[in-house]
C-alpha atoms as a PDB file:
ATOM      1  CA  UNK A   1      -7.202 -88.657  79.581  1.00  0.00           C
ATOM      2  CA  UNK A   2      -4.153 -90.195  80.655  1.00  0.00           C
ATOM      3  CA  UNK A   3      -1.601 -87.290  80.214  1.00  0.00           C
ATOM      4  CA  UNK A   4      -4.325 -85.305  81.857  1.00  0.00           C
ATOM      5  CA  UNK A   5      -4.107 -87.799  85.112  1.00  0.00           C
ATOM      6  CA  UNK A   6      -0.697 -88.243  84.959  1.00  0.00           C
ATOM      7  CA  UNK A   7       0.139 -84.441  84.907  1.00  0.00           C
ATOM      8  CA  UNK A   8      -2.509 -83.609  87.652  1.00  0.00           C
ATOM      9  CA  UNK A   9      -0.345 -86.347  90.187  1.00  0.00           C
ATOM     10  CA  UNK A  10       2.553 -85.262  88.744  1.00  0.00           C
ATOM     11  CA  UNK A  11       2.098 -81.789  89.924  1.00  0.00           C
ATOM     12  CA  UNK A  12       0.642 -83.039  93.073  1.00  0.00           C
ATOM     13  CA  UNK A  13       4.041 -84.656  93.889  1.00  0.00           C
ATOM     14  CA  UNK A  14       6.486 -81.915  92.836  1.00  0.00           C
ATOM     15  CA  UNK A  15       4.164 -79.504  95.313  1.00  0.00           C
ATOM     16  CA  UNK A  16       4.512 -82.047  97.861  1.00  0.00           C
ATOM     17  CA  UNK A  17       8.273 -82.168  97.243  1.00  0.00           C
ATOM     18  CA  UNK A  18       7.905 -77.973  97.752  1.00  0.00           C
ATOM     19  CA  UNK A  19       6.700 -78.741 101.074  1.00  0.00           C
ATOM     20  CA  UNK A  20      10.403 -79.836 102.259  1.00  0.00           C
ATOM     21  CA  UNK A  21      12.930 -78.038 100.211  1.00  0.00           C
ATOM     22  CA  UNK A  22      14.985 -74.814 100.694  1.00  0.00           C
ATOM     23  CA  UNK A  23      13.435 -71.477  99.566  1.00  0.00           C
ATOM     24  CA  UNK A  24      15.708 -71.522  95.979  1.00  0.00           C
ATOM     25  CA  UNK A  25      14.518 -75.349  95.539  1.00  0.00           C
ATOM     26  CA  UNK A  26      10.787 -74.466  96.309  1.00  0.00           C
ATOM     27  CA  UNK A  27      10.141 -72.157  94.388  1.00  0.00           C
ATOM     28  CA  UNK A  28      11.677 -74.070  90.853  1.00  0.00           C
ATOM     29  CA  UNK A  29       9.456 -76.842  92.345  1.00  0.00           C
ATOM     30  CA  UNK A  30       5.662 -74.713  92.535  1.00  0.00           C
ATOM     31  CA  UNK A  31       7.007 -73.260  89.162  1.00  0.00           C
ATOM     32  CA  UNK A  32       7.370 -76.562  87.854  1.00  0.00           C
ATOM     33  CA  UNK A  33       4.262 -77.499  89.244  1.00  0.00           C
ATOM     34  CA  UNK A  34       2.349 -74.653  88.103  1.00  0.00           C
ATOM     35  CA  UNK A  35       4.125 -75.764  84.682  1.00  0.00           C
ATOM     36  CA  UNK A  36       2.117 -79.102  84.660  1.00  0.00           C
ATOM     37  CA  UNK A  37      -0.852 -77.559  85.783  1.00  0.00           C
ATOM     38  CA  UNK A  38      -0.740 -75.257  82.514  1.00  0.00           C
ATOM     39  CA  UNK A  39      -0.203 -78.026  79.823  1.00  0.00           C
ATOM     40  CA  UNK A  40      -3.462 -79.665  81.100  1.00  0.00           C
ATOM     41  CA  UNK A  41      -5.387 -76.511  80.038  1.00  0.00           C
ATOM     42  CA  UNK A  42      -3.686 -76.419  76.502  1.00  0.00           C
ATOM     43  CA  UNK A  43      -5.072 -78.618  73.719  1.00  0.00           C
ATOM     44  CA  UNK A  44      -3.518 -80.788  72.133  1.00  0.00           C
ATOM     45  CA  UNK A  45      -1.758 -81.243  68.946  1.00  0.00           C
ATOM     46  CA  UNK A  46      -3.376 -84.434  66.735  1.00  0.00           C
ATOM     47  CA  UNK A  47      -0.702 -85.761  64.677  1.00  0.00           C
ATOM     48  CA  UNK A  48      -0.555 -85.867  60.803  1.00  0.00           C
ATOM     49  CA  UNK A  49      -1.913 -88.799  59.187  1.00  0.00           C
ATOM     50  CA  UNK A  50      -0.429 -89.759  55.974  1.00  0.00           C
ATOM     51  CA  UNK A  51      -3.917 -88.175  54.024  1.00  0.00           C
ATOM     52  CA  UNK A  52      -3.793 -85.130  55.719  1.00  0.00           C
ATOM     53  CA  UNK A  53       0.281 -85.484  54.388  1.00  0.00           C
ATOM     54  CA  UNK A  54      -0.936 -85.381  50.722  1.00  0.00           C
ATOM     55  CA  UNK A  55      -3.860 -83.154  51.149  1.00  0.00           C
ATOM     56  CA  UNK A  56      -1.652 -80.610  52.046  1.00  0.00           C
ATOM     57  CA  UNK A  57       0.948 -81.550  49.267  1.00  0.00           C
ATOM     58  CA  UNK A  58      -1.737 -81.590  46.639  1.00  0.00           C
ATOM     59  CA  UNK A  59      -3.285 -77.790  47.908  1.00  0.00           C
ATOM     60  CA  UNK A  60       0.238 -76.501  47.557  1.00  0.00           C
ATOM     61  CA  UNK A  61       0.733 -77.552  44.212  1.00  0.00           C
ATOM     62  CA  UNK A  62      -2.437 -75.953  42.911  1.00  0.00           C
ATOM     63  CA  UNK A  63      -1.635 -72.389  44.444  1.00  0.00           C
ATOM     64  CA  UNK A  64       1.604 -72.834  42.796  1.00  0.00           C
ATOM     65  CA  UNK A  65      -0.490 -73.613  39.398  1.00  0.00           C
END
């Protein structure tokens, strides 16, 4: 929930930033903006845990068997 927040303002200030740049500056600013506005929608990634670790070790050895 945090990320999510944090990208949301984040992309709220880089479009305000838009608002005041040159034309070349703007536009790598909205695509930057559009870039945080993207991640939010993508899910995301849980990390390994050291039993997922040696599930996966222990399924690899028995299609090697």
């Amino acid at each position: 929930m945090l990320d999510e927040q944090f990208r949301k303002q984040r992309a709220s200030l880089v479009r305000e930033l838009a608002e005041h740049a040159d034309p070349f500056v703007r536009q790598r600013l909205l695509e930057l903006a559009t870039s945080y506005e993207k991640a939010e929608r993508r899910p995301t990634r849980l990390a390994a845990t050291p039993a997922d670790l040696k599930l996966t070790r222990q399924s690899d050895g028995a299609s090697e068997r």
